[in-house]
Protein backbone atom coordinates (compact mmCIF):
# COMPACT_ATOMS: atom_id res chain seq x y z
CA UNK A 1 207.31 28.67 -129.99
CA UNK A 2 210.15 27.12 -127.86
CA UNK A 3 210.33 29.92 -125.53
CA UNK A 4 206.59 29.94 -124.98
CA UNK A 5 206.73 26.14 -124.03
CA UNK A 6 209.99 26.53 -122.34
CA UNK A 7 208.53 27.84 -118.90
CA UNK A 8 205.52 25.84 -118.49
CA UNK A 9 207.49 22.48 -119.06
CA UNK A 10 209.95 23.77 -116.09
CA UNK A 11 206.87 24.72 -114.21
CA UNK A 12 205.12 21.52 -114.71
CA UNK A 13 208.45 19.25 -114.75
CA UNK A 14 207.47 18.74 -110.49
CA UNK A 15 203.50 17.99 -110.11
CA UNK A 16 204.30 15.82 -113.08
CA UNK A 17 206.82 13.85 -111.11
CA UNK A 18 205.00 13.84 -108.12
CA UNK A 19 203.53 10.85 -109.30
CA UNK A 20 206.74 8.95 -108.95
CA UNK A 21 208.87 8.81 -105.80
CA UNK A 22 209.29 12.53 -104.67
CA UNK A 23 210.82 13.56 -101.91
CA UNK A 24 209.08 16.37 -100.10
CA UNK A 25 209.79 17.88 -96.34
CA UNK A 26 208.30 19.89 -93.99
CA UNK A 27 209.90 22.07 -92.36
CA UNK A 28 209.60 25.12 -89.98
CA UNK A 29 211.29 27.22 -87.25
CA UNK A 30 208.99 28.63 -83.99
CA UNK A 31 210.93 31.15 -81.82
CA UNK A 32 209.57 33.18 -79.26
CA UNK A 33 210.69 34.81 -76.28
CA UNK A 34 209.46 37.18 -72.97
CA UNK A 35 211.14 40.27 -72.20
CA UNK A 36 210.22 42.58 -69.93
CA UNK A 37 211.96 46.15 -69.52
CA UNK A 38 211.99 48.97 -66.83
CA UNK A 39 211.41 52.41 -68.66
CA UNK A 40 211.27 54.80 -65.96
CA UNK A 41 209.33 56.44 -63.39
CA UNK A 42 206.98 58.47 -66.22
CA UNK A 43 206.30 55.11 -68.26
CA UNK A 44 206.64 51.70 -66.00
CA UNK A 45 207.52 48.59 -66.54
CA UNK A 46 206.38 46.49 -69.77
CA UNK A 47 206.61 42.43 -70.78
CA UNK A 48 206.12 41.33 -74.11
CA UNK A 49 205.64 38.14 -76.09
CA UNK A 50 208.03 38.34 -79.25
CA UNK A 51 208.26 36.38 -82.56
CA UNK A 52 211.09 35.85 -84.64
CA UNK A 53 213.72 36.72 -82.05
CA UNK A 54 216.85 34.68 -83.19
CA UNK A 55 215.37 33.61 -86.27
CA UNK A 56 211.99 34.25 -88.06
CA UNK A 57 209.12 32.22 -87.21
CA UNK A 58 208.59 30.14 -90.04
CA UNK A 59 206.74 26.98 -92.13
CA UNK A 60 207.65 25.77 -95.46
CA UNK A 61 207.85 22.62 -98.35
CA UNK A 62 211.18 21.46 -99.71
CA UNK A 63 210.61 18.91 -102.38
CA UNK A 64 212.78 17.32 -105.25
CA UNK A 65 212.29 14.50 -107.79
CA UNK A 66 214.76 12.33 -109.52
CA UNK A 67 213.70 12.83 -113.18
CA UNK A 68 217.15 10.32 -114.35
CA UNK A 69 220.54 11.15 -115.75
CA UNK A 70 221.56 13.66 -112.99
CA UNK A 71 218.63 15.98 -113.58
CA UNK A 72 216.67 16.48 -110.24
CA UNK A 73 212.90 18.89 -110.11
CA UNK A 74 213.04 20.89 -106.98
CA UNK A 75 210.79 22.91 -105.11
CA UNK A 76 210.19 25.06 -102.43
CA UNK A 77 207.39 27.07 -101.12
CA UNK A 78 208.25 29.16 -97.28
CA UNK A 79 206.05 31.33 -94.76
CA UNK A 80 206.34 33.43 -92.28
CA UNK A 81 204.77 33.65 -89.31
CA UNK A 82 204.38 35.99 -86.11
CA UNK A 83 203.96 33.05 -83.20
CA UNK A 84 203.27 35.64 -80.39
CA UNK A 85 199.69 35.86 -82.10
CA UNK A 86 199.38 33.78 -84.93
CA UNK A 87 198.96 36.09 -87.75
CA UNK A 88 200.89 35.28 -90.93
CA UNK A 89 203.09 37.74 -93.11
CA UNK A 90 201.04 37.07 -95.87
CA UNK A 91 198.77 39.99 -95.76
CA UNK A 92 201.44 42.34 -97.30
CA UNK A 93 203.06 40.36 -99.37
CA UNK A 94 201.42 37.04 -100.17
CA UNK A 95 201.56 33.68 -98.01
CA UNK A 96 204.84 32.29 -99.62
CA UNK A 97 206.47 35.60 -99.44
CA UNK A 98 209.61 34.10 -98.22
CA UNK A 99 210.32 31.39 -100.74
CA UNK A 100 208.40 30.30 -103.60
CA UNK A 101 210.59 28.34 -105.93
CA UNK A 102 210.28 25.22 -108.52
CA UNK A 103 213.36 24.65 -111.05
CA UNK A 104 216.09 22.07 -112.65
CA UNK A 105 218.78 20.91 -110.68
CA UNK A 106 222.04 19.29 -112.63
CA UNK A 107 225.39 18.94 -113.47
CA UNK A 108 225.47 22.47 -114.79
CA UNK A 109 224.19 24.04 -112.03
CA UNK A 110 220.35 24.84 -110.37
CA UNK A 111 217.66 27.27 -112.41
CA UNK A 112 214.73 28.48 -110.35
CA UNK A 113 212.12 30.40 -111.26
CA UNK A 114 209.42 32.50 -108.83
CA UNK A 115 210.75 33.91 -105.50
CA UNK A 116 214.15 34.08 -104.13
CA UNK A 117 216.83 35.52 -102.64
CA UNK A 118 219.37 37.73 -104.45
CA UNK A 119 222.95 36.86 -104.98
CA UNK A 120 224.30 39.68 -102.58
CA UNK A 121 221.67 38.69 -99.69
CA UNK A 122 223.10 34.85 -99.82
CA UNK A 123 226.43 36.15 -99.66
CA UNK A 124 226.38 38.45 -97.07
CA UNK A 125 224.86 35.83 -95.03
CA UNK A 126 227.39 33.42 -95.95
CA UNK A 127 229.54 35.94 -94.00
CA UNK A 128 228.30 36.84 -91.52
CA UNK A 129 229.42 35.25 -88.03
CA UNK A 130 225.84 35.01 -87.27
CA UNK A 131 224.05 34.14 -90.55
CA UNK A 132 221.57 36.99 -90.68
CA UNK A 133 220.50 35.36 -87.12
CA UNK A 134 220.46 36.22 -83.53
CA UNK A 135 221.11 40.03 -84.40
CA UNK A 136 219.30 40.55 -87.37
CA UNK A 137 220.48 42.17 -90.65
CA UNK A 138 223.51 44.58 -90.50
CA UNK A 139 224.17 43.19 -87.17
CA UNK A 140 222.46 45.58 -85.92
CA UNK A 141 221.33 45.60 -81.76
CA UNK A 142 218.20 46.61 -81.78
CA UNK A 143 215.17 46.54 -78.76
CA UNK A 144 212.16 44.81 -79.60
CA UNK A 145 210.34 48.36 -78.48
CA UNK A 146 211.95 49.74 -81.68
CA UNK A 147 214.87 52.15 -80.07
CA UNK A 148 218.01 51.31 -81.90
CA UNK A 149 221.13 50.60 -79.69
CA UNK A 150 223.02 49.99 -82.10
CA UNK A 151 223.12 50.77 -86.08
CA UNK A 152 219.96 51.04 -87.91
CA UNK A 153 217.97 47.82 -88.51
CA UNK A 154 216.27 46.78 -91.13
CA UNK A 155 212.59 47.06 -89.48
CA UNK A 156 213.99 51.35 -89.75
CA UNK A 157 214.44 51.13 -93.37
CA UNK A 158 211.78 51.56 -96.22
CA UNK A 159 210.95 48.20 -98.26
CA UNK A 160 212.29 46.83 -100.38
CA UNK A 161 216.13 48.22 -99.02
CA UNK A 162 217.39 46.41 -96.35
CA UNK A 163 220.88 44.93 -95.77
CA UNK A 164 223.04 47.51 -96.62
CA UNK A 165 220.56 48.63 -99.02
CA UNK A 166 219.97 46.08 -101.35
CA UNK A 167 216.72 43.66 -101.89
CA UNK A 168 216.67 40.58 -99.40
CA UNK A 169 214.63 38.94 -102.61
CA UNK A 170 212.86 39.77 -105.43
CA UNK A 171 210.07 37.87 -107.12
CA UNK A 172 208.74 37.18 -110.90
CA UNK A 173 212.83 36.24 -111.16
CA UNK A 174 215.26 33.40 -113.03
CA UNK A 175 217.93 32.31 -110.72
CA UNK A 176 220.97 30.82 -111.24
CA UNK A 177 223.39 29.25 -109.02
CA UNK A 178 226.31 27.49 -110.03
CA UNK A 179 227.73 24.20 -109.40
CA UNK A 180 231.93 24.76 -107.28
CA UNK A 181 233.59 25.12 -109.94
CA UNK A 182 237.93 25.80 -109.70
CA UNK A 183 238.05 23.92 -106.46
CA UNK A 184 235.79 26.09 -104.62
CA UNK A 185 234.15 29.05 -106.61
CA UNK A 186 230.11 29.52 -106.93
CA UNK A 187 228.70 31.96 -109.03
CA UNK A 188 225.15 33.37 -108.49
CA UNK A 189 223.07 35.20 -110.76
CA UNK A 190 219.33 36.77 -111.20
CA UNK A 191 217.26 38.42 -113.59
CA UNK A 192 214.15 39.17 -112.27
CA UNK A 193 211.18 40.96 -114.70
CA UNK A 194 208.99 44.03 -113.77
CA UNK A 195 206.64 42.98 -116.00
CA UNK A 196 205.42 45.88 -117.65
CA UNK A 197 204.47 45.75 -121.07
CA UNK A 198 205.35 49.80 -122.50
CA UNK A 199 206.97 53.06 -121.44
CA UNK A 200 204.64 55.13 -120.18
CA UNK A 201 204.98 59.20 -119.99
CA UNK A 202 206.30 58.40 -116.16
CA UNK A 203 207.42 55.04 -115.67
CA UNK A 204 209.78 53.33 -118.28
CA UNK A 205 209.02 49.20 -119.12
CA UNK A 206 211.98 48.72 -117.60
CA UNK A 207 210.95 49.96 -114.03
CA UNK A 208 211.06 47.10 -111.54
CA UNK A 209 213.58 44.73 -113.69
CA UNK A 210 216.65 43.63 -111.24
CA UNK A 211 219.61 42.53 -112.32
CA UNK A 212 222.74 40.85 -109.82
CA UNK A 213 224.94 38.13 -109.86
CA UNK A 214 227.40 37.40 -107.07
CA UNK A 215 230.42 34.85 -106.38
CA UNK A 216 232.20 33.37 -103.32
CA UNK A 217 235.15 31.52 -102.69
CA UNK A 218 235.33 28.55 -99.82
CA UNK A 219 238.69 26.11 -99.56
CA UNK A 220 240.17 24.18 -96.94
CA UNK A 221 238.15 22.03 -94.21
């Protein structure tokens, strides 16, 4: 009986407090550029509104709520967005498809549930020089007409693999993410359910379930 009340309190722990003084922010991102290109004597030249060119076009709700004795609700519900014609990502993949969080926030850490990024996504973004931006995941240089200059983007790989062939995020998950601990280690972890109920003559119950966890290390100034 605890477990089945266990989610719904976390779930409900933020309208609840909405009633009180919570903080909630809107945010968003709206990039969108013209580029033109000469491609030869057989084809012409070309322009072309783009969307999402250094960073993804974007709208979302960031939320928290002071529930007393350093233990914070959060939230946070994200978008996407093509701005060149005003069609959202959500016909794929639902309208939040890029964040769609609500958890507990404390001393020992932050628990979401719904929506997130993995622990090896955050952390390859945490290194990268660009932060996933500018040249998209892997790095890679690629024209907005699709020819690769460079290594393979992630628009040429099959959902859901993409940087370096692992899930950007994964939904229906519990997420974890430590408070620095040792003077500058986080640890990040996820279990996130494939919800299926029994084996079936093709697809085991398990199909679907992900599994990561991930650290990092920062020090110094």
């Amino acid at each position: 009986m605890k477990k089945a009340l266990l989610l719904p309190a976390l779930v409900a722990a933020f309208p609840l407090a909405a009633t009180a003084q919570t903080n909630v922010t809107l945010y968003g991102i709206a990039d969108a550029a013209v580029g033109a290109a000469d491609r030869g004597s057989s084809v012409g030249n070309s322009m072309q509104v783009f969307s999402g060119v250094q960073s993804t076009s974007r709208f979302g709700l960031r939320g928290s709520e002071d529930l007393g004795g350093g233990l914070k609700a959060v939230m946070n519900l994200e978008a996407g967005y093509s701005i060149d014609d005003g069609t959202s990502d959500a016909s794929s993949s639902g309208l939040f498809q890029r964040r769609a969080v609500v958890g507990l926030e404390g001393g020992f850490g932050t628990v979401l549930l719904g929506r997130d990024y993995t622990p090896g996504y955050t952390l390859a973004q945490i290194s990268d020089v660009m932060s996933y931006g500018l040249f998209g995941n892997l790095l890679a240089v690629q024209s907005p007409w699709g020819t690769s200059a460079g290594s393979s983007g992630a628009a040429q790989i099959a959902a859901p693999a993409s940087n370096l062939g692992y899930a950007s995020r994964v939904s229906n998950g519990l997420h974890y993410t430590s408070p620095v601990i040792a003077g500058g280690l986080r640890i990040r972890a996820l279990y996130a359910s494939g919800e299926r109920d029994v084996d079936t003559a093709t697809v085991k119950k398990s199909a679907g379930n992900v599994m990561g966890v991930g650290a990092s290390y920062a020090s110094g100034p």
